[in-house]
C-alpha atoms as a PDB file:
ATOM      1  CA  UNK A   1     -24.223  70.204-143.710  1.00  0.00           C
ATOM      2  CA  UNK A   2     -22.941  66.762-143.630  1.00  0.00           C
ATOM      3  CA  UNK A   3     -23.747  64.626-139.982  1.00  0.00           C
ATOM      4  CA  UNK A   4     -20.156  63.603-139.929  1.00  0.00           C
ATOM      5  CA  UNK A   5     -19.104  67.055-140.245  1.00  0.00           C
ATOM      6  CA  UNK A   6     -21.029  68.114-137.480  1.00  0.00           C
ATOM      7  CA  UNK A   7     -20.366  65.103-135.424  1.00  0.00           C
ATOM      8  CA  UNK A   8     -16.807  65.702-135.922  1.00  0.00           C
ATOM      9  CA  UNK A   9     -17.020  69.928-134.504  1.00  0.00           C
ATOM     10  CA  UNK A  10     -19.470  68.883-131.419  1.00  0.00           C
ATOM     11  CA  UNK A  11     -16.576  66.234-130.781  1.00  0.00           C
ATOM     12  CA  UNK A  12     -13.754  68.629-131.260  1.00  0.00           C
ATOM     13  CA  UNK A  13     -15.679  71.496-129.021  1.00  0.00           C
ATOM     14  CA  UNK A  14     -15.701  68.708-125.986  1.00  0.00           C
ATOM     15  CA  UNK A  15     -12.208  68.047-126.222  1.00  0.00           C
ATOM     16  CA  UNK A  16     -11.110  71.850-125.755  1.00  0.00           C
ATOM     17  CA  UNK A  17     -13.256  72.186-122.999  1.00  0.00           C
ATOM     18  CA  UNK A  18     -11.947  69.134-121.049  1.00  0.00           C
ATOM     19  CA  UNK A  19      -8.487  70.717-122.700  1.00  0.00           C
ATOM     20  CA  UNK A  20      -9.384  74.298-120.525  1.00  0.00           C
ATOM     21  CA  UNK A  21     -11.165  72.276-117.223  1.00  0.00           C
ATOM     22  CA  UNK A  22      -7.397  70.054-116.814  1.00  0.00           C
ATOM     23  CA  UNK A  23      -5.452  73.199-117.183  1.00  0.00           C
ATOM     24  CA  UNK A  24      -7.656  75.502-114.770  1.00  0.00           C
ATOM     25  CA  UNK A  25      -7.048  72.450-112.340  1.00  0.00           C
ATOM     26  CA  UNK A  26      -3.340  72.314-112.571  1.00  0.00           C
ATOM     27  CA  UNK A  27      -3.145  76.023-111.579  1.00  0.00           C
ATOM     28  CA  UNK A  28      -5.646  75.974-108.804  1.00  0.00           C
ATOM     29  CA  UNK A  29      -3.050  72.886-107.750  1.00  0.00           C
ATOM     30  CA  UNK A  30      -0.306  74.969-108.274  1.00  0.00           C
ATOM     31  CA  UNK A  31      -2.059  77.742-106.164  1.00  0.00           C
ATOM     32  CA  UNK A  32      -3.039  75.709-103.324  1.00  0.00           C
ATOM     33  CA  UNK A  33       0.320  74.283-103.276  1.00  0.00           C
ATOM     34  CA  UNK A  34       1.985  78.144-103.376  1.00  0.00           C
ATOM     35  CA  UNK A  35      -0.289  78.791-100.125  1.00  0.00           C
ATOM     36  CA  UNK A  36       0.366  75.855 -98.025  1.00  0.00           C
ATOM     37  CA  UNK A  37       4.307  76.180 -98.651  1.00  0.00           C
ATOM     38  CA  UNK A  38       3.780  79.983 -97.880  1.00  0.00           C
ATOM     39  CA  UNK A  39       2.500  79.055 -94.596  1.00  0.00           C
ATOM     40  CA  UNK A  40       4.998  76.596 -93.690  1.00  0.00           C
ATOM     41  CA  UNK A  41       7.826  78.871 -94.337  1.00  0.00           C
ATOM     42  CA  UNK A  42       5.620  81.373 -92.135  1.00  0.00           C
ATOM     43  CA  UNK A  43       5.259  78.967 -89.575  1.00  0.00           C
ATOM     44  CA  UNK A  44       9.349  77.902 -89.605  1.00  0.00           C
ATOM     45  CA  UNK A  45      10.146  81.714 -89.574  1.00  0.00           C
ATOM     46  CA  UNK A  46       7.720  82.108 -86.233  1.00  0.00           C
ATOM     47  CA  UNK A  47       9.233  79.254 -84.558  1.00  0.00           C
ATOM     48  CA  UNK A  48      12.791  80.075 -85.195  1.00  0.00           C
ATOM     49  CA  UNK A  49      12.603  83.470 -83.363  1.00  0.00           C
ATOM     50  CA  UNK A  50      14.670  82.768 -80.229  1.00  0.00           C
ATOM     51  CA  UNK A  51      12.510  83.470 -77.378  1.00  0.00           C
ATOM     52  CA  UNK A  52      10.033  81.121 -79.332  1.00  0.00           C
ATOM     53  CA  UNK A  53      12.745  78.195 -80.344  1.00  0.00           C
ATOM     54  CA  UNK A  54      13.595  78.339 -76.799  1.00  0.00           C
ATOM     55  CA  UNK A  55       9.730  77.688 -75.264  1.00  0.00           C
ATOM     56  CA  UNK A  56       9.878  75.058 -77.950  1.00  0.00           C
ATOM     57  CA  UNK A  57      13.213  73.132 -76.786  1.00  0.00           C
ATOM     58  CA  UNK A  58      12.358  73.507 -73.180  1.00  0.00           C
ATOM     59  CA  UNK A  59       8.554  72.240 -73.703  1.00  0.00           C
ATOM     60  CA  UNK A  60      10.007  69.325 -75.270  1.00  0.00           C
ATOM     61  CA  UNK A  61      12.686  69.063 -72.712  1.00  0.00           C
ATOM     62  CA  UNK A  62      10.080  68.971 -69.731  1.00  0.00           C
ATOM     63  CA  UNK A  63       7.818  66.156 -71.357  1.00  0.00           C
ATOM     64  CA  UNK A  64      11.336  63.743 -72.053  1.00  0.00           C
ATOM     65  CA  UNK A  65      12.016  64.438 -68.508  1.00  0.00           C
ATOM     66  CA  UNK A  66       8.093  63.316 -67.359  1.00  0.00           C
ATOM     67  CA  UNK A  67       8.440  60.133 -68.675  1.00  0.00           C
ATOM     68  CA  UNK A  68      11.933  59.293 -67.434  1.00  0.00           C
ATOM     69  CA  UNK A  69      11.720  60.750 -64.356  1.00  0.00           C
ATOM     70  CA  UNK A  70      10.044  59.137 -61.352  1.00  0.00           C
ATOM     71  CA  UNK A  71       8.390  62.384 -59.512  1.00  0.00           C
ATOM     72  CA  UNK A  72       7.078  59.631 -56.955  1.00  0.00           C
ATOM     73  CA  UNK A  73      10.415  59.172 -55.807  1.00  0.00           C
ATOM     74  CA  UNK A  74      11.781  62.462 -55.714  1.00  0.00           C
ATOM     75  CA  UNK A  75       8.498  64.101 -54.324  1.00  0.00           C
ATOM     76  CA  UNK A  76       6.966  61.663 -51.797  1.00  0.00           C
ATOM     77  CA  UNK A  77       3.875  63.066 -49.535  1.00  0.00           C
ATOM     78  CA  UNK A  78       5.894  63.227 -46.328  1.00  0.00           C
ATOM     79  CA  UNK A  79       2.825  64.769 -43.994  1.00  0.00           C
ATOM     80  CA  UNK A  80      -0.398  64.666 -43.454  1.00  0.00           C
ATOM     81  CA  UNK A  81      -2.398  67.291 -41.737  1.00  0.00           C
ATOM     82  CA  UNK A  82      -6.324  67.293 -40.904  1.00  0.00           C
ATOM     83  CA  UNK A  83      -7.956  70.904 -39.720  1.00  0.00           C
ATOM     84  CA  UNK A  84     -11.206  70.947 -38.215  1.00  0.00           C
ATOM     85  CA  UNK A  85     -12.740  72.084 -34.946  1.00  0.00           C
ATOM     86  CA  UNK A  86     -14.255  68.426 -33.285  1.00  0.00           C
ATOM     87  CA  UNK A  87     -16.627  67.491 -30.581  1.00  0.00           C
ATOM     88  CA  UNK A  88     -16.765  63.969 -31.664  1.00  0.00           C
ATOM     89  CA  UNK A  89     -14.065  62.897 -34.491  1.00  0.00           C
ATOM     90  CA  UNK A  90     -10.315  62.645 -33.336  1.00  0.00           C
ATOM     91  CA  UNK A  91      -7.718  63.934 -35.295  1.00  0.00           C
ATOM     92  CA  UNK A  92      -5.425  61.203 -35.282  1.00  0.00           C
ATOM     93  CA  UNK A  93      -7.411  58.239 -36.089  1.00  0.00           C
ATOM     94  CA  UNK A  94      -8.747  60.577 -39.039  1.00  0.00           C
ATOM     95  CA  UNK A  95      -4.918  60.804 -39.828  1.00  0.00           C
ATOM     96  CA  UNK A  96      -5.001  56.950 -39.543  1.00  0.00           C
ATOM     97  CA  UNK A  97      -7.523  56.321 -42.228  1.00  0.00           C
ATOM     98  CA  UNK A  98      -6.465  58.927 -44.654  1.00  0.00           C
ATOM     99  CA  UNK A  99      -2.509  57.486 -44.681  1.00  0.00           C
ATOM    100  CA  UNK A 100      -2.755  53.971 -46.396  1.00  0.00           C
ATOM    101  CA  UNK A 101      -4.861  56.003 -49.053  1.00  0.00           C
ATOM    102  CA  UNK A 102      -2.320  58.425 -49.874  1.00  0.00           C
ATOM    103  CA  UNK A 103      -0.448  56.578 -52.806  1.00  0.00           C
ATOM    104  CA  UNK A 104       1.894  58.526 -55.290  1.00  0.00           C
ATOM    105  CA  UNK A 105       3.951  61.451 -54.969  1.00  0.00           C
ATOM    106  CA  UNK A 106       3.080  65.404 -54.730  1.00  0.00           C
ATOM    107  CA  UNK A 107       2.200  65.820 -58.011  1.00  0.00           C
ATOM    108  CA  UNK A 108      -0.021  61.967 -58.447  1.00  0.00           C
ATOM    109  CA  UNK A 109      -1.749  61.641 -55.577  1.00  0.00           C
ATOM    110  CA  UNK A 110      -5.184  60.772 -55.810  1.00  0.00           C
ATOM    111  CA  UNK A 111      -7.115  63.215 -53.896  1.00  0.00           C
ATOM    112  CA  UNK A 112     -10.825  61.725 -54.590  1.00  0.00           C
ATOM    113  CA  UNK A 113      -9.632  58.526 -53.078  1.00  0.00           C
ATOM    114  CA  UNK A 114      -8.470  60.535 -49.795  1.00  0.00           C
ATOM    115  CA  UNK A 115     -11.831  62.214 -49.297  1.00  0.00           C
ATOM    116  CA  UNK A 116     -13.291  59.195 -50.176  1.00  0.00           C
ATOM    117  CA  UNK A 117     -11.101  57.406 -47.268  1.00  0.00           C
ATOM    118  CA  UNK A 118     -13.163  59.880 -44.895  1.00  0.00           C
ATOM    119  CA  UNK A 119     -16.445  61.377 -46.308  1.00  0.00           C
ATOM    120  CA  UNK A 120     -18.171  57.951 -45.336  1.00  0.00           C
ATOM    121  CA  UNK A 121     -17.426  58.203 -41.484  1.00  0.00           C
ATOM    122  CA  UNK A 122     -20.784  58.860 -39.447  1.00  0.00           C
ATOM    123  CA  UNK A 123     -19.551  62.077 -37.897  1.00  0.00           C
ATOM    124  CA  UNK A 124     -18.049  63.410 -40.962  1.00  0.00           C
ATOM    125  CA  UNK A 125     -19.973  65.618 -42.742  1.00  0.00           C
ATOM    126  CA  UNK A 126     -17.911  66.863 -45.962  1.00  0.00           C
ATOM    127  CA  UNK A 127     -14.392  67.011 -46.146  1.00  0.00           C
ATOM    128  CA  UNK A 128     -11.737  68.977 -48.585  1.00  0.00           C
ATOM    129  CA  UNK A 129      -8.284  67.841 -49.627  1.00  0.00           C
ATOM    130  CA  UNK A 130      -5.219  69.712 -51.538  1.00  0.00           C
ATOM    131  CA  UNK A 131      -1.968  69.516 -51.963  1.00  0.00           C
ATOM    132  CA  UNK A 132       0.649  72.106 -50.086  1.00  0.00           C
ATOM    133  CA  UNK A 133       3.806  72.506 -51.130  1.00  0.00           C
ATOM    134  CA  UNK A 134       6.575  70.889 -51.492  1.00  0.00           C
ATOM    135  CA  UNK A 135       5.428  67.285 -49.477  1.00  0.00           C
ATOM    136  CA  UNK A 136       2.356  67.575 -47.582  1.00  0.00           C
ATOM    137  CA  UNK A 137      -1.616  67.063 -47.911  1.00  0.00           C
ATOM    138  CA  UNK A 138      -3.947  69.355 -46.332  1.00  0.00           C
ATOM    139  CA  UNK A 139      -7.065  67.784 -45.251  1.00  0.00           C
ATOM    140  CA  UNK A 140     -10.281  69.592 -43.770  1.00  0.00           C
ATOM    141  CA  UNK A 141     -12.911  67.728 -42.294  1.00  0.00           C
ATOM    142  CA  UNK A 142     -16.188  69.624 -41.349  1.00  0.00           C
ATOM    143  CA  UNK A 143     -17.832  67.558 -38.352  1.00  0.00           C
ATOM    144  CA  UNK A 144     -22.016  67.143 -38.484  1.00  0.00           C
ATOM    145  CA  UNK A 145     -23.578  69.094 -35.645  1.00  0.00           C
ATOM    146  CA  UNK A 146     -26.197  66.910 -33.811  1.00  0.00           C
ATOM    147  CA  UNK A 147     -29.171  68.865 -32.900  1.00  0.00           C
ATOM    148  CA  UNK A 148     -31.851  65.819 -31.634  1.00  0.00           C
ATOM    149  CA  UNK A 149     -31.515  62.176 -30.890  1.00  0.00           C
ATOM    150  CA  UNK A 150     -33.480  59.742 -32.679  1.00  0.00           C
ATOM    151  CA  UNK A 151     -34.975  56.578 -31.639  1.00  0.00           C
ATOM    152  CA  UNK A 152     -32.416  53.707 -29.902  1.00  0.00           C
ATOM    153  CA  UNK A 153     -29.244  55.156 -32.172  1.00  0.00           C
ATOM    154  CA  UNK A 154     -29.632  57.659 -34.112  1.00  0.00           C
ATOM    155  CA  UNK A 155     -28.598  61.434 -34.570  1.00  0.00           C
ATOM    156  CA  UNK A 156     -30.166  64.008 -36.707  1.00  0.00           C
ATOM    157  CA  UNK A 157     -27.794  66.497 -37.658  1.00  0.00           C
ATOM    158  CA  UNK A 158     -28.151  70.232 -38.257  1.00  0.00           C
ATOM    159  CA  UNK A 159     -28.583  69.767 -41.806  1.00  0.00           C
ATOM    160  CA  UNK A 160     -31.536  67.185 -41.468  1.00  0.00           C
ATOM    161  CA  UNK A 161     -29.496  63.852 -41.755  1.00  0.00           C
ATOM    162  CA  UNK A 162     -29.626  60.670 -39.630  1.00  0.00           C
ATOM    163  CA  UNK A 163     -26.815  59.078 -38.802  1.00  0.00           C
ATOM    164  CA  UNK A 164     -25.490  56.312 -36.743  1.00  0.00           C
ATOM    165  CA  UNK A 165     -23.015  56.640 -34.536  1.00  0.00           C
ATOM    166  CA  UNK A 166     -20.954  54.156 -33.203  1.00  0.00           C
ATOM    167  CA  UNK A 167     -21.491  55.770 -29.662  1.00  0.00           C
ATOM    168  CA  UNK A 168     -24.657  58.408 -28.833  1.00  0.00           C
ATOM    169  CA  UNK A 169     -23.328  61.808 -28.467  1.00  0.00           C
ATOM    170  CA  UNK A 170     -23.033  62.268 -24.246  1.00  0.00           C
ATOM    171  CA  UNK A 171     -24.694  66.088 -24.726  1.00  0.00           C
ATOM    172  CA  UNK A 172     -28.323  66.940 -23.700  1.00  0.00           C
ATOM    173  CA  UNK A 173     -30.334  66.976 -26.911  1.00  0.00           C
ATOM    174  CA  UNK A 174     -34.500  66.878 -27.467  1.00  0.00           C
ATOM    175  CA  UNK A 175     -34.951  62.942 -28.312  1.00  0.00           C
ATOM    176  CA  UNK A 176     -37.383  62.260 -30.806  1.00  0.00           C
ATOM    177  CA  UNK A 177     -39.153  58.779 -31.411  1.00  0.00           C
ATOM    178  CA  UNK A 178     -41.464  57.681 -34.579  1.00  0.00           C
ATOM    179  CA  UNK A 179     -42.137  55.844 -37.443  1.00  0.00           C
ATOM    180  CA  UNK A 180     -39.625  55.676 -39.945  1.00  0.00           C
ATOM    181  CA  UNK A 181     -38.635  58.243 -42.354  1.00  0.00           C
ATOM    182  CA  UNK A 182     -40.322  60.635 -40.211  1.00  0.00           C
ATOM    183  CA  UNK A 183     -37.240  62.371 -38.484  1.00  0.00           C
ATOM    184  CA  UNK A 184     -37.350  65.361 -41.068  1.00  0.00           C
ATOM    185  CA  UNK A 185     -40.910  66.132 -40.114  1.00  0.00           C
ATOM    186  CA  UNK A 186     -40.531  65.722 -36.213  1.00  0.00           C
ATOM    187  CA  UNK A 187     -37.946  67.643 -36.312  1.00  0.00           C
ATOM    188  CA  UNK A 188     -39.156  70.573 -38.248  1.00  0.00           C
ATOM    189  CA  UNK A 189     -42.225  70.204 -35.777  1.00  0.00           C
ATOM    190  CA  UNK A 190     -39.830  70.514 -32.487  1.00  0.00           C
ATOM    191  CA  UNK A 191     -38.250  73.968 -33.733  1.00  0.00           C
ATOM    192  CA  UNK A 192     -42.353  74.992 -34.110  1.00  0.00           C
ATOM    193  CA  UNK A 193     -43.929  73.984 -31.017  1.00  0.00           C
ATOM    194  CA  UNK A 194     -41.135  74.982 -29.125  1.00  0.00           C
ATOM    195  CA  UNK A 195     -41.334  78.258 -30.545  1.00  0.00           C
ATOM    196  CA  UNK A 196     -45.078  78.767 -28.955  1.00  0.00           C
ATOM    197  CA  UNK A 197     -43.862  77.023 -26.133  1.00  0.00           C
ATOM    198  CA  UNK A 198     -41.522  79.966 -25.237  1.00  0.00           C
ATOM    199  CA  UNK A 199     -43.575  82.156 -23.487  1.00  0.00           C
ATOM    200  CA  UNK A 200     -44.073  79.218 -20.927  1.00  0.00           C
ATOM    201  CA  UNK A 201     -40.635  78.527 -19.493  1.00  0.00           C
ATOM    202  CA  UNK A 202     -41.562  75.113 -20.684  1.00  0.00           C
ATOM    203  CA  UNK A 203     -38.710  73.334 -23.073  1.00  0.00           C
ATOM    204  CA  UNK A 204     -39.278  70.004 -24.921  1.00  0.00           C
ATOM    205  CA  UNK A 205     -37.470  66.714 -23.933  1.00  0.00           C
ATOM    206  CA  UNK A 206     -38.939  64.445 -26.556  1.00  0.00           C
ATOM    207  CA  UNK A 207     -41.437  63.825 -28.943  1.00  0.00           C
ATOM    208  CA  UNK A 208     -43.074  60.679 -29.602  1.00  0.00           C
ATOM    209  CA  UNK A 209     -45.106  60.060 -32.577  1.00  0.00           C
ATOM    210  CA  UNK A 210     -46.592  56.597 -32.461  1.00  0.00           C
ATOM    211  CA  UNK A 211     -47.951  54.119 -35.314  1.00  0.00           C
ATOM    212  CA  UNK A 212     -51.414  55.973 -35.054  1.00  0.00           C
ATOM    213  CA  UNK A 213     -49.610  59.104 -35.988  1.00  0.00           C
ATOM    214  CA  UNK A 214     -50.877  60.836 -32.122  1.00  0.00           C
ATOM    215  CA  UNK A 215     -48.196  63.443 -30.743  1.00  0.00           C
ATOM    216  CA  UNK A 216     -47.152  63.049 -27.254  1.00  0.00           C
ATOM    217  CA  UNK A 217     -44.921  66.104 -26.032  1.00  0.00           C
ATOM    218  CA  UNK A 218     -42.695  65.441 -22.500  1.00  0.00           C
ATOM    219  CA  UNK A 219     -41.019  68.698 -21.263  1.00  0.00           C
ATOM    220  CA  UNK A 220     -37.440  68.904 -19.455  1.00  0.00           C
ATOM    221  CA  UNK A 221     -40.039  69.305 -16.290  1.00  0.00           C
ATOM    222  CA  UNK A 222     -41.206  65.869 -16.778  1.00  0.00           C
ATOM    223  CA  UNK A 223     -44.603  66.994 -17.750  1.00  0.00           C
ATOM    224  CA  UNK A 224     -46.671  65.214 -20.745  1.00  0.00           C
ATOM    225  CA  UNK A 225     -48.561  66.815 -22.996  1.00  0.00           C
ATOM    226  CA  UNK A 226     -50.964  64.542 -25.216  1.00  0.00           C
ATOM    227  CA  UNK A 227     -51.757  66.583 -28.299  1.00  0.00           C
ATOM    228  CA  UNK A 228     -53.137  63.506 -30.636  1.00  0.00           C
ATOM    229  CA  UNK A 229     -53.886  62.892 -34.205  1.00  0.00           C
ATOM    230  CA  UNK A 230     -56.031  65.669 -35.050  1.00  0.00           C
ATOM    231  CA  UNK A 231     -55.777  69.442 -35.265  1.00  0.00           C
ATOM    232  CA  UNK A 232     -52.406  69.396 -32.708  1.00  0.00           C
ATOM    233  CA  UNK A 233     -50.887  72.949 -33.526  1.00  0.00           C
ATOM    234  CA  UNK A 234     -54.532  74.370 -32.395  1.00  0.00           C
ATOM    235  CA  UNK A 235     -54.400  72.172 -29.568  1.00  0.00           C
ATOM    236  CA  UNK A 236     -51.308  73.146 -28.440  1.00  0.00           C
ATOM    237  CA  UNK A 237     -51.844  76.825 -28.974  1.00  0.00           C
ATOM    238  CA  UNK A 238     -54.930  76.540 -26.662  1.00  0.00           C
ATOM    239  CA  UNK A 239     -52.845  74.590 -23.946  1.00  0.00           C
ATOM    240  CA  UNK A 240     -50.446  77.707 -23.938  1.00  0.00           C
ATOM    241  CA  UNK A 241     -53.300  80.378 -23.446  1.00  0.00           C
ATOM    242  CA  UNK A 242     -54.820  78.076 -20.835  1.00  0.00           C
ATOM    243  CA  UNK A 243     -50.974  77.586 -19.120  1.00  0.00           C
ATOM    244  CA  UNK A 244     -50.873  81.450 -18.919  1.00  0.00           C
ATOM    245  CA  UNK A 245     -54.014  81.824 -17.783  1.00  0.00           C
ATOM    246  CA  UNK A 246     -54.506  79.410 -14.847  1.00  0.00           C
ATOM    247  CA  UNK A 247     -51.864  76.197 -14.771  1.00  0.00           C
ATOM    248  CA  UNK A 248     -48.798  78.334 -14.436  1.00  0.00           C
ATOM    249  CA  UNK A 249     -49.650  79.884 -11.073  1.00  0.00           C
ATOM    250  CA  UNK A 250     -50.366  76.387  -9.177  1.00  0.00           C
ATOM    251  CA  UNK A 251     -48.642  74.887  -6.724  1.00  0.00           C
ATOM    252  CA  UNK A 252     -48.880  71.178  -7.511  1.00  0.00           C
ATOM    253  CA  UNK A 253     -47.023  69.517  -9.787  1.00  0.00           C
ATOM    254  CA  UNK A 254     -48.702  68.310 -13.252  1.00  0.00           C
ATOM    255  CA  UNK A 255     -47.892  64.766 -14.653  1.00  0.00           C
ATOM    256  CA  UNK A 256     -49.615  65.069 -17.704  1.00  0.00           C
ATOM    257  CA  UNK A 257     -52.046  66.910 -19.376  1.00  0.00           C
ATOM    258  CA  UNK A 258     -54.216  65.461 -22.117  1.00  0.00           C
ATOM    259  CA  UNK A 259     -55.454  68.004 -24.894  1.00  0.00           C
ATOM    260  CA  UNK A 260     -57.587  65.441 -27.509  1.00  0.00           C
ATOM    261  CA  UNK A 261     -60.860  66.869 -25.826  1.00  0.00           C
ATOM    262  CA  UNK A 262     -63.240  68.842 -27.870  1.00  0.00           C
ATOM    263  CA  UNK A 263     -64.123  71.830 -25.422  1.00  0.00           C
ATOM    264  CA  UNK A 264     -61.721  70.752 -23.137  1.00  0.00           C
ATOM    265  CA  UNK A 265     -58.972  69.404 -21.428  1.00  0.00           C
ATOM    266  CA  UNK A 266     -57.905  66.890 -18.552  1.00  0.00           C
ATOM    267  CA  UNK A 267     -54.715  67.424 -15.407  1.00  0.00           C
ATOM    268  CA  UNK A 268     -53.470  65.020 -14.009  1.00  0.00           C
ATOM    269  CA  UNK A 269     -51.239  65.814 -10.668  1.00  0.00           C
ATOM    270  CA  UNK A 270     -48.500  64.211  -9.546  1.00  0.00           C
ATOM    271  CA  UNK A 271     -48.963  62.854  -5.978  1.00  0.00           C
ATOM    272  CA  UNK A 272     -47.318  64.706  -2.946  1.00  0.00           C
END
């Protein structure tokens, strides 16, 4: 067979098939077309059922109204109440603080920047706000409950925090004294030794824990108790079986006792 011939068929068999790919492509087109316009007309259809067109309008309605209405003006924050039970924070100067925060009506006021406003306050120790209808803000503060004094001015809450206080609390409270950083651990130390303690009728006025790291107990009696460095729970569980046993039942008043002795221990009396 000639090569022109044959050059001429492998020619003519590439055209058809580019002939059948273009056509194949118009009606997958056409197809895809078909299905989007099918949808459309779905779409229109499920819109233009009245309960529907009417969501629609009045969606559309609300979101014109957003941006021309000024809410700020027609829903201004007229109160502002603070709940809490206090000891130590007043009501009204929290009321004070929170006010110049409270910017934008019911609906854009910024309640971070109101917590914010009190959160920070030494005797605050978390605080909630929300909105209540129609005009007012609802703010509760929870106060910190002081459970020891630390050092010259601080408190040590409930929850393990120092704080300082413009003013020391005026209640009785255990005082503890030491390095710093250390309030965590002297204070987890208090709640133990005053549990062996209890058997004793003796309660714990402060703790002092010097730069040596030496434990010095003084009870609401005014008696010391000089525990040291070393080995100071076994030391102090041996001072209460030797309270029991013979210091309880005399007479004269102790001014300290000193524990840091090996097989032993020293009184020292007050003076009559």
């Amino acid at each position: 067979m000639d090569n022109k011939y044959r050059v001429g068929m492998n020619k003519n068999k590439k055209t058809g098939v580019k002939k059948r790919q273009a056509a194949r492509g118009r009606v997958i087109k056409k197809r895809n077309i078909s299905k989007m316009v099918n949808r459309l007309n779905a779409f229109f259809v499920f819109i233009w059922k009245p309960g529907i067109l009417s969501g629609v309008i009045a969606l559309f309605f609300v979101l014109f109204l957003y941006n021309k209405i000024e809410l700020d003006r027609m829903l201004p924050i007229q109160s502002v109440k603070i709940e809490g039970e206090f000891d130590f924070l007043n009501k009204e100067r929290l009321r004070d603080r929170a006010i110049p925060v409270v910017k934008g009506g019911f609906f854009k006021v910024n309640l971070f920047e109101v917590r914010n406003a009190l959160v920070d306050l030494p005797w605050v120790e978390d605080v909630s706000v929300r909105r209540q209808w129609p005009d007012n803000l609802l703010v509760r503060v929870i106060e910190k409950k002081p459970v020891v004094l630390w050092g010259e001015n601080g408190v040590v809450s409930a929850k393990g925090e120092l704080f300082m206080p413009a003013q020391k609390p005026s209640v009785k409270l255990p005082h503890l004294s030491g390095p710093q950083g250390q309030h965590k651990l002297m204070l987890q130390e208090l709640a133990r030794m005053q549990a062996w303690l209890s058997g004793t009728g003796l309660y714990i006025k402060n703790i002092e824990l010097d730069a040596r790291r030496s434990w010095t107990l003084t009870m609401v009696s005014g008696m010391e108790l000089r525990l040291g460095r070393k080995q100071m729970h076994e030391r102090l569980n041996r001072f209460v079986s030797v309270y029991k046993e013979t210091l309880e039942i005399e007479k004269r008043e102790i001014k300290h006792i000193d524990m840091r002795y090996t097989n032993g221990f020293a009184v020292a009396w007050k003076e009559v």
